[in-house]
C-alpha atoms as a PDB file:
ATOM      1  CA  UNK A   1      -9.859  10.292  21.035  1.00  0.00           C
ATOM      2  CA  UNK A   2      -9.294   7.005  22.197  1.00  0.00           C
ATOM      3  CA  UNK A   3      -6.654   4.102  21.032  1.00  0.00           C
ATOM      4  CA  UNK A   4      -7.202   0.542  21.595  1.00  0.00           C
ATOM      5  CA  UNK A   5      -4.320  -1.633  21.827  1.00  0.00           C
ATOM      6  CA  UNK A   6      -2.977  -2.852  18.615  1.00  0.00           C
ATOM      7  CA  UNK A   7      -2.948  -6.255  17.093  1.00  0.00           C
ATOM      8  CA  UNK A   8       0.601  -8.278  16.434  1.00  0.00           C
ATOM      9  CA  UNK A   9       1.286  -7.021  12.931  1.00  0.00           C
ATOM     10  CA  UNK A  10       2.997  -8.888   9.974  1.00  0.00           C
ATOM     11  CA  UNK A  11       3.797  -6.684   7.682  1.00  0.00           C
ATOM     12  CA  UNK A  12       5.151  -2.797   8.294  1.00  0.00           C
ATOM     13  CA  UNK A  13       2.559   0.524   7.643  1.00  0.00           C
ATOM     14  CA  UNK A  14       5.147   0.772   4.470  1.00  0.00           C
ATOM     15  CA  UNK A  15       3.866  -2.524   2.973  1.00  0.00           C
ATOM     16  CA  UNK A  16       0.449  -2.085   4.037  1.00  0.00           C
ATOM     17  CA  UNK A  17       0.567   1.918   2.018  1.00  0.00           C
ATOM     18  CA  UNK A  18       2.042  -0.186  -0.580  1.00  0.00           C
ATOM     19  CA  UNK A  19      -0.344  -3.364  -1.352  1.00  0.00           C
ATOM     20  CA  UNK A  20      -3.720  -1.141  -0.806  1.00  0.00           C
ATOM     21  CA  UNK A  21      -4.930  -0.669  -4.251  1.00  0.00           C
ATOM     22  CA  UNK A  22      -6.986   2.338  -4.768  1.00  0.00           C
ATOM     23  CA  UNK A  23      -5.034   4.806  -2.573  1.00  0.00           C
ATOM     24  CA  UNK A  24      -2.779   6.267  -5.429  1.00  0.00           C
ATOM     25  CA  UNK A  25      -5.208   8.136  -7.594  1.00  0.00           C
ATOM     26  CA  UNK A  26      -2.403   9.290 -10.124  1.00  0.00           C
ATOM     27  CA  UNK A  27      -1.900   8.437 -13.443  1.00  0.00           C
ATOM     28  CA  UNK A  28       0.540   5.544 -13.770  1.00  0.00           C
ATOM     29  CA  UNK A  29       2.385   7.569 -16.774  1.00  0.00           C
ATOM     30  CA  UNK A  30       5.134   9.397 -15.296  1.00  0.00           C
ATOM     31  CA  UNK A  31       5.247   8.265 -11.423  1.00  0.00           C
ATOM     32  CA  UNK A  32       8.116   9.607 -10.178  1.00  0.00           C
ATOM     33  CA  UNK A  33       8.230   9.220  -6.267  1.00  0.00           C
ATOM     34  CA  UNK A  34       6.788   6.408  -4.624  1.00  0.00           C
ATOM     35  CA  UNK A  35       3.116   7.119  -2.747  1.00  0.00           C
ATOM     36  CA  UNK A  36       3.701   4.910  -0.089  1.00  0.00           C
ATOM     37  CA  UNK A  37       7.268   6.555   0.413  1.00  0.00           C
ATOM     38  CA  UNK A  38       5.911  10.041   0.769  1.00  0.00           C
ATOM     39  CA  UNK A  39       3.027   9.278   2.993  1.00  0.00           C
ATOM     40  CA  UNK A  40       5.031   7.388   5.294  1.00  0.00           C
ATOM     41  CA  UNK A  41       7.997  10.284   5.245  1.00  0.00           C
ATOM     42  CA  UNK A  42       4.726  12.520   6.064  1.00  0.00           C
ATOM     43  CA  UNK A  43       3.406  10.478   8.829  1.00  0.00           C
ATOM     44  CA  UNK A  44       6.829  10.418  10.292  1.00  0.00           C
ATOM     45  CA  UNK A  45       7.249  13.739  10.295  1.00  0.00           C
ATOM     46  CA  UNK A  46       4.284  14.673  11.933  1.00  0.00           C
ATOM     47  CA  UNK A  47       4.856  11.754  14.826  1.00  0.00           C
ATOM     48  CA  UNK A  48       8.269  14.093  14.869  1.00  0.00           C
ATOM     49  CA  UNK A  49       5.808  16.637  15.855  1.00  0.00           C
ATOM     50  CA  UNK A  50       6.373  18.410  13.034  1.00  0.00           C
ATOM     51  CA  UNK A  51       3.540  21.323  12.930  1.00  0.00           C
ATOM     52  CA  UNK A  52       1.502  19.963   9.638  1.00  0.00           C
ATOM     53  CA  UNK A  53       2.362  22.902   7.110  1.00  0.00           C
ATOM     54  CA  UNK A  54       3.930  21.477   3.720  1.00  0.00           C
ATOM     55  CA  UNK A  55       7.058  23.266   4.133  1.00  0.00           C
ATOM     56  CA  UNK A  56       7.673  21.362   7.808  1.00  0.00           C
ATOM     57  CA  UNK A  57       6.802  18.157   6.438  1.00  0.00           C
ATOM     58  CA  UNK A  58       8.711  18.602   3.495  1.00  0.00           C
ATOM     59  CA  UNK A  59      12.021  19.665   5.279  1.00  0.00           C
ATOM     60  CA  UNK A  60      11.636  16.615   7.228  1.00  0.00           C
ATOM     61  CA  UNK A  61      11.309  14.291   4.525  1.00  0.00           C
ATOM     62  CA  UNK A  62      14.442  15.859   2.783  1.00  0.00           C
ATOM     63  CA  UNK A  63      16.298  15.726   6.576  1.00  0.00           C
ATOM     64  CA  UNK A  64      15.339  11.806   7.275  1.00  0.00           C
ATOM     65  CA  UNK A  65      15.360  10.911   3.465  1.00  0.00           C
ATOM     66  CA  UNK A  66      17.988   8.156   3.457  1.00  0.00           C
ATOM     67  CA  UNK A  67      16.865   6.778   7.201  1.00  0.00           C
ATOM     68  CA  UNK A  68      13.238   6.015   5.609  1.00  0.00           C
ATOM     69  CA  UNK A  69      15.058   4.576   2.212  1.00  0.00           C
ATOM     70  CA  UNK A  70      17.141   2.473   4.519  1.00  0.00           C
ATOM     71  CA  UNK A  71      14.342   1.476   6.665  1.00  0.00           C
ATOM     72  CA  UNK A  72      11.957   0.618   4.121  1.00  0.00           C
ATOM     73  CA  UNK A  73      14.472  -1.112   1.779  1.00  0.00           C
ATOM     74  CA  UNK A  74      13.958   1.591  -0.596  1.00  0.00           C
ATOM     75  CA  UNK A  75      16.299   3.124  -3.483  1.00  0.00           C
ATOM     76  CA  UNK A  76      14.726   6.232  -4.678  1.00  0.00           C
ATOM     77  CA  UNK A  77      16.978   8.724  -5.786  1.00  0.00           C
ATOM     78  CA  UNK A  78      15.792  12.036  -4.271  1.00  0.00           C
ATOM     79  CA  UNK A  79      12.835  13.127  -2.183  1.00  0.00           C
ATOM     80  CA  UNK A  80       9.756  14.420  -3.758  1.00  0.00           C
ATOM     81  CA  UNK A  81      10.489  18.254  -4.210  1.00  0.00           C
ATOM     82  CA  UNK A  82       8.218  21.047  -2.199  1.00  0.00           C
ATOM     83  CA  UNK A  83       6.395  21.920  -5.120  1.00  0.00           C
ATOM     84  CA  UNK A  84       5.056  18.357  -6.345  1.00  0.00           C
ATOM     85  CA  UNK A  85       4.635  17.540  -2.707  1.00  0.00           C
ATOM     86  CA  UNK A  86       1.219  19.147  -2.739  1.00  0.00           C
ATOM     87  CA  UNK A  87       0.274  17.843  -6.349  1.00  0.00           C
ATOM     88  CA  UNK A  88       1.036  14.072  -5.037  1.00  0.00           C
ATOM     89  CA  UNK A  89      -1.169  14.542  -1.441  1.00  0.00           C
ATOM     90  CA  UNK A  90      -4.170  15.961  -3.819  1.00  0.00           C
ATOM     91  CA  UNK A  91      -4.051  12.805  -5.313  1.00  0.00           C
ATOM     92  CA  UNK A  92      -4.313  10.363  -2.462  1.00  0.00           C
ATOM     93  CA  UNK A  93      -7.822   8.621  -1.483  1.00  0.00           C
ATOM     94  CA  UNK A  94      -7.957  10.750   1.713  1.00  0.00           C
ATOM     95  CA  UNK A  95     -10.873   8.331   2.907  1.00  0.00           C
ATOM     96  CA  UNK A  96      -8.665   5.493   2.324  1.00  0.00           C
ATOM     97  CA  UNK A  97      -5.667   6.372   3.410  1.00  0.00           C
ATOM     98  CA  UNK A  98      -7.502   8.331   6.594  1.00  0.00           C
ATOM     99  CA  UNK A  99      -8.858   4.302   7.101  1.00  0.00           C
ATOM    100  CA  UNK A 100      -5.520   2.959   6.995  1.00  0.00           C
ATOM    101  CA  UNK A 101      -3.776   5.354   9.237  1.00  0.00           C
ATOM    102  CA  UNK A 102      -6.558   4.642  11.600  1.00  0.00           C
ATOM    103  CA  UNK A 103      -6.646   1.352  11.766  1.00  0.00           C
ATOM    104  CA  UNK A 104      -2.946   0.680  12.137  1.00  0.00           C
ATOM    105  CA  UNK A 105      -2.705   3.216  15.026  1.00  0.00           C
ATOM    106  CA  UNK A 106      -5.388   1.794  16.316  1.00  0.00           C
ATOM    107  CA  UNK A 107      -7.264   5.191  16.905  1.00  0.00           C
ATOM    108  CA  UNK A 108     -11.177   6.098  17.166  1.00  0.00           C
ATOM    109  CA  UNK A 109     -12.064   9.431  17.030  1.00  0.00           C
ATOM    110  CA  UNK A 110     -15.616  10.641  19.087  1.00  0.00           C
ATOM    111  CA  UNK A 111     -18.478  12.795  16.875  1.00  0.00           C
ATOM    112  CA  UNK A 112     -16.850  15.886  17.836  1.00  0.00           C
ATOM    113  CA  UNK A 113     -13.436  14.846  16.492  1.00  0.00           C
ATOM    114  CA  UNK A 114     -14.453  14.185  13.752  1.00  0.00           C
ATOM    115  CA  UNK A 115     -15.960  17.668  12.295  1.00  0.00           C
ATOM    116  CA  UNK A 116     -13.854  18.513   9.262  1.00  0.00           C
ATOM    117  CA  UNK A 117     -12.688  22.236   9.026  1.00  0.00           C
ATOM    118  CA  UNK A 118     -12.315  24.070   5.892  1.00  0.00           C
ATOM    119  CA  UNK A 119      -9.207  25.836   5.605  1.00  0.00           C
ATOM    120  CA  UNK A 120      -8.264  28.850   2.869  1.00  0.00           C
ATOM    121  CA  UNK A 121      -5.651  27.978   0.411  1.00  0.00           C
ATOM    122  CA  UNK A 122      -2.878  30.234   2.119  1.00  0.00           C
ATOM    123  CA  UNK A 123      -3.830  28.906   4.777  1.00  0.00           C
ATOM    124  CA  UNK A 124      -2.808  25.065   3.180  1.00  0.00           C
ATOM    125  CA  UNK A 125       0.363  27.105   1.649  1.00  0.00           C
ATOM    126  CA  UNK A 126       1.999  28.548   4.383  1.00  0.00           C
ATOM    127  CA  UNK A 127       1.424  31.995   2.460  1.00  0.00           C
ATOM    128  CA  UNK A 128      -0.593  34.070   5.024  1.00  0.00           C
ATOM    129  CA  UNK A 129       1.219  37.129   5.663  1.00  0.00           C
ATOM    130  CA  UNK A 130       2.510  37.644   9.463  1.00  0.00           C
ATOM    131  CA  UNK A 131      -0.078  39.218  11.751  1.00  0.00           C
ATOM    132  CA  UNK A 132      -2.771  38.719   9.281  1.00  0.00           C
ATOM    133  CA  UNK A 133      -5.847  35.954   9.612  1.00  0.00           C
ATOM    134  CA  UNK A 134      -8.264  34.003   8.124  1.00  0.00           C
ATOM    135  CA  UNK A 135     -11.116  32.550   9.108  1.00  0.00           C
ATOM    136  CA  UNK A 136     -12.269  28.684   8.926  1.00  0.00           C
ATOM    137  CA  UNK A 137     -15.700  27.536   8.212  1.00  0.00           C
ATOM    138  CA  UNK A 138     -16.695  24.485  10.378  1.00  0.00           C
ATOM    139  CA  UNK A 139     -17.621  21.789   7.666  1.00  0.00           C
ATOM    140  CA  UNK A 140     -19.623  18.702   8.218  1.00  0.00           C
ATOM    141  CA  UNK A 141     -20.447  16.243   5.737  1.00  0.00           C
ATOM    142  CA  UNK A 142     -19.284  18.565   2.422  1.00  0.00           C
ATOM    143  CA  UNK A 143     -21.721  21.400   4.284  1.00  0.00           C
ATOM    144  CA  UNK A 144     -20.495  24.280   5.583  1.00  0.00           C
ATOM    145  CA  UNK A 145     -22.361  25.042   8.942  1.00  0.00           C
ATOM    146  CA  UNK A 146     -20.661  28.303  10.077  1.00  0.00           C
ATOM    147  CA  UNK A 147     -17.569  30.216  10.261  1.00  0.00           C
ATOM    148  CA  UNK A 148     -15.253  31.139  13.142  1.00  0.00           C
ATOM    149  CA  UNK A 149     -12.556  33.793  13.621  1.00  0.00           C
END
């Protein structure tokens, strides 16, 4: 992976979450938590080095809630709960938002970077008993081309 060095922004990653249309694939009846809120609470979290499972990221959000409200000039009530956490990321335009978060970081990833992997849903849950495993199929293009221990 390499970065290349960033251009003077004007506006924060925030704003820029917030004024792409197309990223929020939810219906607008109902919208509870801000998108733009929650993916920038989950990017934080994992420049935290938090480890990527929901439950991390979510405890983080909850932890640094009122530090990103502050910081973004927000006033949502409360974080997005663990359960619709999931629900709200299935709805994001991963392509898009992958773009965005990309281009502001000013990150290229080589061909072998970017081979998707296909994970099991307890794996994505956090459910997988201790000691047990799964395995992941190597995925490129939609295609699964294998599977790995």
């Amino acid at each position: 992976m390499t970065s290349t060095p960033c251009p003077i922004k004007t506006t924060t990653f925030f704003q820029t979450l917030q004024q792409t249309p197309g990223l929020d694939n939810r219906d607008n009846r109902g919208k509870k938590h801000s998108i733009a809120l929650v993916l920038t609470g989950v990017v934080l979290a994992l420049c935290c080095g938090r480890d990527g499972s929901l439950s991390s990221l979510h405890r983080h959000i909850v932890s640094k809630f009122d530090t990103l409200c502050q910081a973004t000039r927000q006033t949502s009530g409360k974080p997005i709960s663990r359960a619709q956490l999931p629900l709200l990321l299935a709805k994001v335009n991963g392509v898009l938002f992958a773009k965005l978060l990309f281009e502001w970081f000013g990150l290229e990833l080589d061909a072998d970077l970017k081979r998707w992997f296909a994970l099991d849903g307890k794996e994505l849950r956090g459910s997988i008993q201790p000691g047990h495993t799964r395995t992941v199929g190597r995925c490129r293009r939609g295609l699964c081309i294998g599977t790995s221990p």
